[in-house]
PDB file of N, CA and C in Angstrom:
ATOM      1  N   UNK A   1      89.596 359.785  13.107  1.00  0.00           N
ATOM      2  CA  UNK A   1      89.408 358.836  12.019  1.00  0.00           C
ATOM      3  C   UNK A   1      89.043 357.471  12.592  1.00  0.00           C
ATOM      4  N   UNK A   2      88.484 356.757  12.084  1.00  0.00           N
ATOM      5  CA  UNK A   2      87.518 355.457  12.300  1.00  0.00           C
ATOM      6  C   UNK A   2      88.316 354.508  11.888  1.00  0.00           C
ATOM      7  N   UNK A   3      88.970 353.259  12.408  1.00  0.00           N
ATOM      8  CA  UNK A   3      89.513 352.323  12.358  1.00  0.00           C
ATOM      9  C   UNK A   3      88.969 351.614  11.290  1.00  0.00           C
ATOM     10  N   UNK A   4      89.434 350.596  10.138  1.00  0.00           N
ATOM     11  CA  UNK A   4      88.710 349.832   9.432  1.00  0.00           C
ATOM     12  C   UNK A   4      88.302 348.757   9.789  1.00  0.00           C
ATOM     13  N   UNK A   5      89.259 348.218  10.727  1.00  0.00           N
ATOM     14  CA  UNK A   5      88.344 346.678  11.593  1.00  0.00           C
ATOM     15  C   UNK A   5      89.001 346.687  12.941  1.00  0.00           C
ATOM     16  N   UNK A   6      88.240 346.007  13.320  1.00  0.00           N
ATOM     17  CA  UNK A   6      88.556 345.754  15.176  1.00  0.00           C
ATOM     18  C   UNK A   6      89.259 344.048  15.396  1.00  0.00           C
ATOM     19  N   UNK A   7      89.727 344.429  15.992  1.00  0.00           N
ATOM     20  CA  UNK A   7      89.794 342.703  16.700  1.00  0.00           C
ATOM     21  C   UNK A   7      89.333 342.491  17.689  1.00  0.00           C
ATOM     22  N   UNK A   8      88.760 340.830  18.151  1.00  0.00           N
ATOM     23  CA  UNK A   8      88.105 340.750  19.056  1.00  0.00           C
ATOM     24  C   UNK A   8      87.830 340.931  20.142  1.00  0.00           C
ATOM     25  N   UNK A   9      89.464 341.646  20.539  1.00  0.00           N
ATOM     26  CA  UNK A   9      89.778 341.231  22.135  1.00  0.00           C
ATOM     27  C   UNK A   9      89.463 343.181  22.005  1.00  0.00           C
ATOM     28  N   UNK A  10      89.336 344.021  21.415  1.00  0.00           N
ATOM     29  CA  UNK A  10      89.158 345.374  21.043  1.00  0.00           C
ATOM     30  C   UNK A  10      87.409 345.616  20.958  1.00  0.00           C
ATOM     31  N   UNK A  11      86.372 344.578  20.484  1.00  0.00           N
ATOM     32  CA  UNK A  11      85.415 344.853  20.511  1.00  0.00           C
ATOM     33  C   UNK A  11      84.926 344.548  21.840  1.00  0.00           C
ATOM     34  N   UNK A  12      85.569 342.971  22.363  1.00  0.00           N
ATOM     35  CA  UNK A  12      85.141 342.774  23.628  1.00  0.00           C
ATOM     36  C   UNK A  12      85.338 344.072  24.771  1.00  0.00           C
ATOM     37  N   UNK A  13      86.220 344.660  24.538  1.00  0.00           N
ATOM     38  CA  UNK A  13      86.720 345.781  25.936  1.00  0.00           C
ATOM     39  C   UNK A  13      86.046 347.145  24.921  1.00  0.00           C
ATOM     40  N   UNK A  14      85.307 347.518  23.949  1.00  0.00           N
ATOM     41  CA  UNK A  14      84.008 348.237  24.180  1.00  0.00           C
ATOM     42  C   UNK A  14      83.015 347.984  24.283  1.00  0.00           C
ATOM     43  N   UNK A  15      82.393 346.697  24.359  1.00  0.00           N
ATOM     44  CA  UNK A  15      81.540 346.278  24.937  1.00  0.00           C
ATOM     45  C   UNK A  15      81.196 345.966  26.204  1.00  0.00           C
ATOM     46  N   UNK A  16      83.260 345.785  26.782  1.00  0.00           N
ATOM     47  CA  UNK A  16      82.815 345.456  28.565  1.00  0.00           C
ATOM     48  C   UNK A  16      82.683 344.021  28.662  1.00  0.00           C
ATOM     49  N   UNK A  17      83.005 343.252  28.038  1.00  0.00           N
ATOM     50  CA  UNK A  17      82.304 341.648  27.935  1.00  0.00           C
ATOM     51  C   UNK A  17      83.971 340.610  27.611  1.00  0.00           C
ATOM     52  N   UNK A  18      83.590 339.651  27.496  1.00  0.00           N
ATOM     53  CA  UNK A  18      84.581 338.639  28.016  1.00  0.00           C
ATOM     54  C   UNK A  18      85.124 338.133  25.868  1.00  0.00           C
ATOM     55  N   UNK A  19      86.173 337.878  25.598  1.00  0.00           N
ATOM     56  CA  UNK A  19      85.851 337.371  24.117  1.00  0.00           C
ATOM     57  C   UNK A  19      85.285 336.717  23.593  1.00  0.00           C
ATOM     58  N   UNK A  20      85.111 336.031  24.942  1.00  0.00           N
ATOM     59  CA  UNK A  20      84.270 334.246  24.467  1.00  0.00           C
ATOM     60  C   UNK A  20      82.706 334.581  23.948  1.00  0.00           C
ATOM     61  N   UNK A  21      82.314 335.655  24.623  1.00  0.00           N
ATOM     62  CA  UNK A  21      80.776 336.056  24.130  1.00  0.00           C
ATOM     63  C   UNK A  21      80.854 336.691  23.154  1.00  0.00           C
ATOM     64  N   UNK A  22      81.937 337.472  22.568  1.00  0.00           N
ATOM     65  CA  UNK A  22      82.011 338.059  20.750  1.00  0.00           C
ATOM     66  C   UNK A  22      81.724 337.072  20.056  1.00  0.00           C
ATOM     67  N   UNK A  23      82.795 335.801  20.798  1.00  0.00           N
ATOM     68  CA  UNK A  23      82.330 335.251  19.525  1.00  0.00           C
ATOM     69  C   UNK A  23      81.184 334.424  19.253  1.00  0.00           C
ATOM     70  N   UNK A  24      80.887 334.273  20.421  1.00  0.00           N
ATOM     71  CA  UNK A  24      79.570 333.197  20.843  1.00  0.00           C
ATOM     72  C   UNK A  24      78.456 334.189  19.774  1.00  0.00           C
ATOM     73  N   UNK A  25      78.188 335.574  19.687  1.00  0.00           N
ATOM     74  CA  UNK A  25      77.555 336.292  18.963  1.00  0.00           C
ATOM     75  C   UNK A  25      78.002 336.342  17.837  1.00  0.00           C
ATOM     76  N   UNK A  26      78.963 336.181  17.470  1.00  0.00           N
ATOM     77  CA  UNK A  26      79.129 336.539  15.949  1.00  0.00           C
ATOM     78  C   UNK A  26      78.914 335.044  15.002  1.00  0.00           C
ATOM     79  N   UNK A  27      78.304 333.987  16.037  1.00  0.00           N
ATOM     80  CA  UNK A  27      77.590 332.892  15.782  1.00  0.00           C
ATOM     81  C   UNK A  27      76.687 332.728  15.397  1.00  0.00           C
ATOM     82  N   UNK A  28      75.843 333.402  16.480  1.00  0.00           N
ATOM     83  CA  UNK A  28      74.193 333.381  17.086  1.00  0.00           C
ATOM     84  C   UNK A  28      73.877 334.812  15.721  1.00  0.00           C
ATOM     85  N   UNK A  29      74.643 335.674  15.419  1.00  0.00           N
ATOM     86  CA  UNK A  29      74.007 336.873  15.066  1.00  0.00           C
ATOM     87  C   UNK A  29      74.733 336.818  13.766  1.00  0.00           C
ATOM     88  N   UNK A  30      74.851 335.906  12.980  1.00  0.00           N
ATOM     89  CA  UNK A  30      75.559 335.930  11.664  1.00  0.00           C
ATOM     90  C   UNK A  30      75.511 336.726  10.565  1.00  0.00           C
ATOM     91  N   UNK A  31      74.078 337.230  10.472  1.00  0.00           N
ATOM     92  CA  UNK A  31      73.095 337.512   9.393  1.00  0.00           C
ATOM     93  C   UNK A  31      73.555 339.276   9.564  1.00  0.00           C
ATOM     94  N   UNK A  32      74.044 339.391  10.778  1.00  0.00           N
ATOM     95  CA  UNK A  32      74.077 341.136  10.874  1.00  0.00           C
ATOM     96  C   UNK A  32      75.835 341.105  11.322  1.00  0.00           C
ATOM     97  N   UNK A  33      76.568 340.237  11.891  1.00  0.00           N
ATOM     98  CA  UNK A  33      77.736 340.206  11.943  1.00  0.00           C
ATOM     99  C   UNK A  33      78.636 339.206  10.964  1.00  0.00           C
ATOM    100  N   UNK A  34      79.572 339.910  10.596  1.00  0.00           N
ATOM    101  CA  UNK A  34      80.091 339.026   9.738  1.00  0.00           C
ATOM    102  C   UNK A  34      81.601 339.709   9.382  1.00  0.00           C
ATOM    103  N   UNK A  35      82.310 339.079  10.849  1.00  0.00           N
ATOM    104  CA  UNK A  35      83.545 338.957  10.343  1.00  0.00           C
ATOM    105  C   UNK A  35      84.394 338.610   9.093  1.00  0.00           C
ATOM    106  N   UNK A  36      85.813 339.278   8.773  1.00  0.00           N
ATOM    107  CA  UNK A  36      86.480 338.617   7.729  1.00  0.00           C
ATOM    108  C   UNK A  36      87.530 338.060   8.996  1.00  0.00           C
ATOM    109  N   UNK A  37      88.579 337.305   7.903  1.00  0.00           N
ATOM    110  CA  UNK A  37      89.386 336.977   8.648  1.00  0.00           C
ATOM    111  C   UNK A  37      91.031 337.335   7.948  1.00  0.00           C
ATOM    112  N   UNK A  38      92.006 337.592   8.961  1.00  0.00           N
ATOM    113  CA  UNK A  38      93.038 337.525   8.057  1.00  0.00           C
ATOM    114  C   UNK A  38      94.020 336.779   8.106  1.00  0.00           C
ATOM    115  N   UNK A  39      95.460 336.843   7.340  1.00  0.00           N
ATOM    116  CA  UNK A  39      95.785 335.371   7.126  1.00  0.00           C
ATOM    117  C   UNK A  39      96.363 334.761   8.283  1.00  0.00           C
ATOM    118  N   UNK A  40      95.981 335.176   9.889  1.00  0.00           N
ATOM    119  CA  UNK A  40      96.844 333.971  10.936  1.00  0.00           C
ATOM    120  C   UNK A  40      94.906 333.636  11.031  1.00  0.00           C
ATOM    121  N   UNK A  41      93.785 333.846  10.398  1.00  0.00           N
ATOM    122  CA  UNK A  41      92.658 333.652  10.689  1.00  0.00           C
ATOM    123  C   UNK A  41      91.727 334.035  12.012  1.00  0.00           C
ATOM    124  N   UNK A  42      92.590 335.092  12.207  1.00  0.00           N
ATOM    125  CA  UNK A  42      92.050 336.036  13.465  1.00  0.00           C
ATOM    126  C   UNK A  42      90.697 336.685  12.830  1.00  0.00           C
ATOM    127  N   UNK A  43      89.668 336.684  13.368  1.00  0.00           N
ATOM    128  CA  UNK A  43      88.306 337.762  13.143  1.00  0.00           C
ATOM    129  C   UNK A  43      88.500 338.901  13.340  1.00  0.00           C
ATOM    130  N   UNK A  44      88.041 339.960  12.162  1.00  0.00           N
ATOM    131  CA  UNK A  44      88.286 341.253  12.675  1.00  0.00           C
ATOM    132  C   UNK A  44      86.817 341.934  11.810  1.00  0.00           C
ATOM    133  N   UNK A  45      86.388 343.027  12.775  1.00  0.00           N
ATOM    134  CA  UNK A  45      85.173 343.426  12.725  1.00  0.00           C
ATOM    135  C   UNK A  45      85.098 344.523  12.138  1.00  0.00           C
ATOM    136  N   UNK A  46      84.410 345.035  10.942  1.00  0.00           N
ATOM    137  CA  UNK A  46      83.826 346.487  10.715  1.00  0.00           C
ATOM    138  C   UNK A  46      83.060 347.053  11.698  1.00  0.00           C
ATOM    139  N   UNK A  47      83.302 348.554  11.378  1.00  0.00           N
ATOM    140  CA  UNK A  47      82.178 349.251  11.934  1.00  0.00           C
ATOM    141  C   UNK A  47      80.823 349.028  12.275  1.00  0.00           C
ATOM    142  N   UNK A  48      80.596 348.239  10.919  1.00  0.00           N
ATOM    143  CA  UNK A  48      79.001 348.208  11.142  1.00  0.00           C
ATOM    144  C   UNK A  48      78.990 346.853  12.343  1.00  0.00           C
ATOM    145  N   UNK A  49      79.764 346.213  12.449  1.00  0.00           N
ATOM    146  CA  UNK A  49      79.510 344.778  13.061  1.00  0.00           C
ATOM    147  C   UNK A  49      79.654 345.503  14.051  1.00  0.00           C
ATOM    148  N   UNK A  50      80.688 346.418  14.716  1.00  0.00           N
ATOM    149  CA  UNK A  50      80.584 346.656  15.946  1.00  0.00           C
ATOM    150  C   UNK A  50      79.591 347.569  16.528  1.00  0.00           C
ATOM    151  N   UNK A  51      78.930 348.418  15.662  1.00  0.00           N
ATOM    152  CA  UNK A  51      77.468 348.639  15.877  1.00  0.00           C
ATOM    153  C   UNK A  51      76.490 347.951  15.948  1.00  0.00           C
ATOM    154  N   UNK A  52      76.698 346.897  15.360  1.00  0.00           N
ATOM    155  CA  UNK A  52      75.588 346.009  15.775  1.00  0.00           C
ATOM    156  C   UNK A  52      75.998 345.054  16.814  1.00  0.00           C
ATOM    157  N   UNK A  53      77.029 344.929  17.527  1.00  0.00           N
ATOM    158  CA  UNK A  53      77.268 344.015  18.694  1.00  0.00           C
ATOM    159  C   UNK A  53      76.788 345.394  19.857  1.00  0.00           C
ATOM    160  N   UNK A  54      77.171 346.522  19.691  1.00  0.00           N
ATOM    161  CA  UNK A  54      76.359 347.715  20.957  1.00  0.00           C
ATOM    162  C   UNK A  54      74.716 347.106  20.496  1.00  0.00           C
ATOM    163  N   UNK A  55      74.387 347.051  20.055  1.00  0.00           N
ATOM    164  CA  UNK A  55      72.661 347.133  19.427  1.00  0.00           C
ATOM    165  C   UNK A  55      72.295 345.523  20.249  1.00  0.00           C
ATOM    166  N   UNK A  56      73.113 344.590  19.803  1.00  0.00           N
ATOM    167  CA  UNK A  56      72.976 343.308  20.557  1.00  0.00           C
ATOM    168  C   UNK A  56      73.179 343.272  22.186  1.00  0.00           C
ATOM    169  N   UNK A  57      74.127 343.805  22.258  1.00  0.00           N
ATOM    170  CA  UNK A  57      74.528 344.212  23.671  1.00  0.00           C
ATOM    171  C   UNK A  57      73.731 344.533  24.147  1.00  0.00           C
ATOM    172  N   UNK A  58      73.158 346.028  24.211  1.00  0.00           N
ATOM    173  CA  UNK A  58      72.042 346.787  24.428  1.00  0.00           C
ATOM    174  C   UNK A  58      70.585 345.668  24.463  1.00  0.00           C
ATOM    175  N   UNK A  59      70.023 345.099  23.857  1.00  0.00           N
ATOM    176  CA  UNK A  59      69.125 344.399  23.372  1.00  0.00           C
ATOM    177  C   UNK A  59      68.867 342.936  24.572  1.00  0.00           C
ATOM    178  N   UNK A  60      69.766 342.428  24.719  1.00  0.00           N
ATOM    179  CA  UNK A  60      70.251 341.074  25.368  1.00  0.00           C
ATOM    180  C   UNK A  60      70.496 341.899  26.658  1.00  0.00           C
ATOM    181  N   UNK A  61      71.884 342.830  27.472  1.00  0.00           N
ATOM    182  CA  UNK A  61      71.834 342.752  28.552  1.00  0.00           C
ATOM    183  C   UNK A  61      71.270 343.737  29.026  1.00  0.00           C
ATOM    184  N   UNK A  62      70.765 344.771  28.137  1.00  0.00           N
ATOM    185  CA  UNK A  62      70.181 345.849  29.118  1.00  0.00           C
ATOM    186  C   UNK A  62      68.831 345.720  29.297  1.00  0.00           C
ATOM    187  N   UNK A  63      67.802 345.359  27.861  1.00  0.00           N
ATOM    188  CA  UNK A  63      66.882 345.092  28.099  1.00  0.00           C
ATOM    189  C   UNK A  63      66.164 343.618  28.344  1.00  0.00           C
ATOM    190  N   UNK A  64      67.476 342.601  28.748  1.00  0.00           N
ATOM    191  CA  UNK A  64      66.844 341.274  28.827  1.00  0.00           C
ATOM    192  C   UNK A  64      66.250 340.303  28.007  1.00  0.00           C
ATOM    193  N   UNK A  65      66.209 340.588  26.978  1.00  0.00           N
ATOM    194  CA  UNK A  65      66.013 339.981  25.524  1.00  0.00           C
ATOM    195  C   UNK A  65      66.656 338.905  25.789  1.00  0.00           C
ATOM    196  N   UNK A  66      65.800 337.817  25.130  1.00  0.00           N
ATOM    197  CA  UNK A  66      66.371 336.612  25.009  1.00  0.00           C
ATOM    198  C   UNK A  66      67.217 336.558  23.560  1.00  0.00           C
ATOM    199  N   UNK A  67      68.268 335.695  23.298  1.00  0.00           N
ATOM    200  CA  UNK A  67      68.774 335.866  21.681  1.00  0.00           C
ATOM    201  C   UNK A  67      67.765 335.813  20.487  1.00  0.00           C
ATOM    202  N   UNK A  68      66.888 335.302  20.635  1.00  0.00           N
ATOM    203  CA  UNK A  68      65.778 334.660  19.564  1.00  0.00           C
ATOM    204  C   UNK A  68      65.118 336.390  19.584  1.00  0.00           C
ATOM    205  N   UNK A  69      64.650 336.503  20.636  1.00  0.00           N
ATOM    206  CA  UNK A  69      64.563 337.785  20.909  1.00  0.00           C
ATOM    207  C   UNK A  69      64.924 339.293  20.394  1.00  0.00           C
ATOM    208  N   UNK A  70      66.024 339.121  20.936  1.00  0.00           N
ATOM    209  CA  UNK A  70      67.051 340.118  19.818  1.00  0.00           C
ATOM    210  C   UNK A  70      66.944 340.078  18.694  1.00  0.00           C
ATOM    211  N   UNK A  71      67.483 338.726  17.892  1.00  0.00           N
ATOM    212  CA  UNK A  71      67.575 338.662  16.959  1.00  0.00           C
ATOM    213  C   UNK A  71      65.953 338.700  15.673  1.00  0.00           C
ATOM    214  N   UNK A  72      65.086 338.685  16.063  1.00  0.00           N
ATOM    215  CA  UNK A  72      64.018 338.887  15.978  1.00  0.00           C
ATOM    216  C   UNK A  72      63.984 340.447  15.774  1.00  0.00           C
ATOM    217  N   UNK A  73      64.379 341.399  16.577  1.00  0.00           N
ATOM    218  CA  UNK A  73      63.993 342.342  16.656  1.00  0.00           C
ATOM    219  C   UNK A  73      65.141 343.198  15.795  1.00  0.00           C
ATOM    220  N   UNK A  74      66.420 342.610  16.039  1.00  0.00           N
ATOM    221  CA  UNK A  74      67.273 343.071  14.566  1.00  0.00           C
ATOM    222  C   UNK A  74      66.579 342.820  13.294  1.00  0.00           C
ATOM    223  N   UNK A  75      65.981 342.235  13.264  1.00  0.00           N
ATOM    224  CA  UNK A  75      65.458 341.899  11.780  1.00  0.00           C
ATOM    225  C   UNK A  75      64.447 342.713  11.782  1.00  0.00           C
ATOM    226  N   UNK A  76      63.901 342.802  12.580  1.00  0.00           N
ATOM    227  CA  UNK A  76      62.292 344.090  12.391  1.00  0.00           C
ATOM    228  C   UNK A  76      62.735 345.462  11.848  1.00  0.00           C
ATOM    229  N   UNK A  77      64.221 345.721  12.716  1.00  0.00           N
ATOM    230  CA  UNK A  77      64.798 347.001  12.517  1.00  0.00           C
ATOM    231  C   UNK A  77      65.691 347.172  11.609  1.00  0.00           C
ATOM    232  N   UNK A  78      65.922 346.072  10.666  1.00  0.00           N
ATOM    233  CA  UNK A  78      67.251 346.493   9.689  1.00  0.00           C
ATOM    234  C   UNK A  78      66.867 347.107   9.326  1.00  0.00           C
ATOM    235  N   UNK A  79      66.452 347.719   8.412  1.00  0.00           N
ATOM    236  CA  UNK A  79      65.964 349.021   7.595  1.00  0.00           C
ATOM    237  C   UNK A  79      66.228 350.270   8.545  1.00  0.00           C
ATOM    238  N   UNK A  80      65.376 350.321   9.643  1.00  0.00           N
ATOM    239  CA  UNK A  80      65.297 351.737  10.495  1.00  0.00           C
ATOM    240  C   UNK A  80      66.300 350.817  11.914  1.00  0.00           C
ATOM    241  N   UNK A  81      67.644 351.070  11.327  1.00  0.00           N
ATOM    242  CA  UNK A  81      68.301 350.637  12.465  1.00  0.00           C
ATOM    243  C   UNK A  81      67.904 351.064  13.581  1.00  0.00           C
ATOM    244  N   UNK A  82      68.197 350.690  14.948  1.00  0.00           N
ATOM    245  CA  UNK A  82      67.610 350.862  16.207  1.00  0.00           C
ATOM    246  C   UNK A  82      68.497 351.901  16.743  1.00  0.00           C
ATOM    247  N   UNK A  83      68.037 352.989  16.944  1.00  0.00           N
ATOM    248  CA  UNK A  83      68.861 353.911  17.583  1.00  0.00           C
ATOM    249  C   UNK A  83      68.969 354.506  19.150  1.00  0.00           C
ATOM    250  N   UNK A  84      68.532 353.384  19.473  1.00  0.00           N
ATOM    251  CA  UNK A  84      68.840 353.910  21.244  1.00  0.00           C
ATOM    252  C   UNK A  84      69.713 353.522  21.553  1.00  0.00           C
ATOM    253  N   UNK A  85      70.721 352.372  21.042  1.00  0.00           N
ATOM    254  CA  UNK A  85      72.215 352.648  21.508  1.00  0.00           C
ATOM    255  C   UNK A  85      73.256 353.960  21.500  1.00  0.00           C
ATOM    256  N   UNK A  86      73.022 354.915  19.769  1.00  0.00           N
ATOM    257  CA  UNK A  86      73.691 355.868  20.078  1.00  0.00           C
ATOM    258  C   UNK A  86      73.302 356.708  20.566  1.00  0.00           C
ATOM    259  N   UNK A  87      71.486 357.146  20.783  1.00  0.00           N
ATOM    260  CA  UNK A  87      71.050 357.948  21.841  1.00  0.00           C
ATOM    261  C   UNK A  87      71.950 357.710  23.358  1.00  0.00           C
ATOM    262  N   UNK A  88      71.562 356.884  23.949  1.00  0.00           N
ATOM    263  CA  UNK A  88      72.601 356.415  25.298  1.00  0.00           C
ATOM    264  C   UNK A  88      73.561 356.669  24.908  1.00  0.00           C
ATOM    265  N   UNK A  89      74.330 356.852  24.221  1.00  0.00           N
ATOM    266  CA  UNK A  89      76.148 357.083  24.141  1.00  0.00           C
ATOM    267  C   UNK A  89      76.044 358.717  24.339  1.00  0.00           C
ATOM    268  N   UNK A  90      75.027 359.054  23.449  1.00  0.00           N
ATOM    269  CA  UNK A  90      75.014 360.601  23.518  1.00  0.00           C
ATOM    270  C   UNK A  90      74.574 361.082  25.099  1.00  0.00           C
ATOM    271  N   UNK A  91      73.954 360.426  25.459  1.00  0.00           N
ATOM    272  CA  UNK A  91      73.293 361.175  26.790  1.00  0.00           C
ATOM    273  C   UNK A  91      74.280 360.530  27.709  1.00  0.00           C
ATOM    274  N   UNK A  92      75.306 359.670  27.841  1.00  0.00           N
ATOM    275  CA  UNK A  92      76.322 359.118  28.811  1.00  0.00           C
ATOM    276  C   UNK A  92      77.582 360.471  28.520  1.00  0.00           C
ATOM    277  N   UNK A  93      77.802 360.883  27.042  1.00  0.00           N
ATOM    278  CA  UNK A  93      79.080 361.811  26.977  1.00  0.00           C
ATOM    279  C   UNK A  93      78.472 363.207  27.365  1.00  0.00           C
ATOM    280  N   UNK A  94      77.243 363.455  27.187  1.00  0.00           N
ATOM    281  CA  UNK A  94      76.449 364.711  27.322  1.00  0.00           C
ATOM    282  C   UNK A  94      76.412 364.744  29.431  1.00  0.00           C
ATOM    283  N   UNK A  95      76.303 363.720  29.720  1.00  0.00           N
ATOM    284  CA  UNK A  95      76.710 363.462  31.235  1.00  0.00           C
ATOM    285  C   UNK A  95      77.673 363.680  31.929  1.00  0.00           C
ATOM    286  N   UNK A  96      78.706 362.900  30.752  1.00  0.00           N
ATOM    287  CA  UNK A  96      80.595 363.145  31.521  1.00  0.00           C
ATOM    288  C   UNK A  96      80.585 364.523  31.350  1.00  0.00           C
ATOM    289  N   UNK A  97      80.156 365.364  30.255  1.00  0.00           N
ATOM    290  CA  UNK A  97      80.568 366.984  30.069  1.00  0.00           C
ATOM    291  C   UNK A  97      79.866 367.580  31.768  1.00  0.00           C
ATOM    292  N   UNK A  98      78.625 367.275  31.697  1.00  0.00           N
ATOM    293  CA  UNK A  98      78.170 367.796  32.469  1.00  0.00           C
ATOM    294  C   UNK A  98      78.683 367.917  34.035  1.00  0.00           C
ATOM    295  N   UNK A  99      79.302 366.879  33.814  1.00  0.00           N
ATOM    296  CA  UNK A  99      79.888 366.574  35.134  1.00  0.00           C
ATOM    297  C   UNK A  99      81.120 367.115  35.733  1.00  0.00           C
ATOM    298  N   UNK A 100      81.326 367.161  34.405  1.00  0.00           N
ATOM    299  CA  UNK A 100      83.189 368.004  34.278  1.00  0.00           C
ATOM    300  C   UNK A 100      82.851 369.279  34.763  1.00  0.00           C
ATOM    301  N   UNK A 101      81.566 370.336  34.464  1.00  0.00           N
ATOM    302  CA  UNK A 101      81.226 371.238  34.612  1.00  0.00           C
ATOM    303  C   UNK A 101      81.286 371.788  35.909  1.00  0.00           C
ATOM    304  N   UNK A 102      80.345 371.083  36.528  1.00  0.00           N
ATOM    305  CA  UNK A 102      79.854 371.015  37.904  1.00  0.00           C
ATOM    306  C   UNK A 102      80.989 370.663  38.988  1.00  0.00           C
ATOM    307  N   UNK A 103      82.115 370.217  38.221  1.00  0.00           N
ATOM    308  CA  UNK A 103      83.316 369.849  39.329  1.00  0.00           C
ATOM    309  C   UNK A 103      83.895 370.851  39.099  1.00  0.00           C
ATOM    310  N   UNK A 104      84.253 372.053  37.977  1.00  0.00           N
ATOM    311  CA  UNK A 104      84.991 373.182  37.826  1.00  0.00           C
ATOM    312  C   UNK A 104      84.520 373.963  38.736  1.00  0.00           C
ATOM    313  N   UNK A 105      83.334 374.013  38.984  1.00  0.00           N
ATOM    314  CA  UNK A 105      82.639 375.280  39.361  1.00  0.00           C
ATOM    315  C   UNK A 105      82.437 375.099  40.850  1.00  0.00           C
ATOM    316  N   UNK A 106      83.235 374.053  41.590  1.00  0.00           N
ATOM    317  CA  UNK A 106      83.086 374.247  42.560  1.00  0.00           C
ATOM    318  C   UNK A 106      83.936 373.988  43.377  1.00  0.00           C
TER     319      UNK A 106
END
């Protein structure tokens, strides 16, 4: 079952990244992230936000995108969200299996 929101210090450690850059993005990337808050006014993230911080992630450090950049290109893709983040997730767990394999068998 799928969590209903994340907190920051929870999105930062699946992303791998420091908090200060969640939130620095959930700045820069308003229009596609958009925390609520609750009442000590902590940010906490839906699903979709944290799909779109992998998509930002992806976008900015893997392919070097500048933010203007990214964010540019989130907007090209809202409609046909960008799906090579969960491609890569699939071919990283389709990897660990594989790997598990190849260590049984030998």
């Amino acid at each position: 079952m799928e969590k209903m929101y994340y907190s920051i210090g929870e999105v930062a450690e699946i992303l791998g990244e420091n908090t200060s850059l969640v939130r620095f993005w959930s700045g820069k990337f308003s229009d596609f992230i958009k925390p609520v808050r609750n009442k000590k006014g902590n940010r906490l993230f839906t699903a979709e936000d944290v799909s779109n911080y992998k998509i930002i992630h992806h976008l900015v450090k893997d392919r070097g995108m500048t933010l203007e950049g990214a964010k540019g290109r989130m907007h090209d893709n809202r409609e046909g969200e960008d799906k090579t983040v969960d491609i890569l997730a699939s071919l990283d767990r389709i990897k660990s299996q594989l790997t598990e394999i190849k260590d049984m068998m030998e």
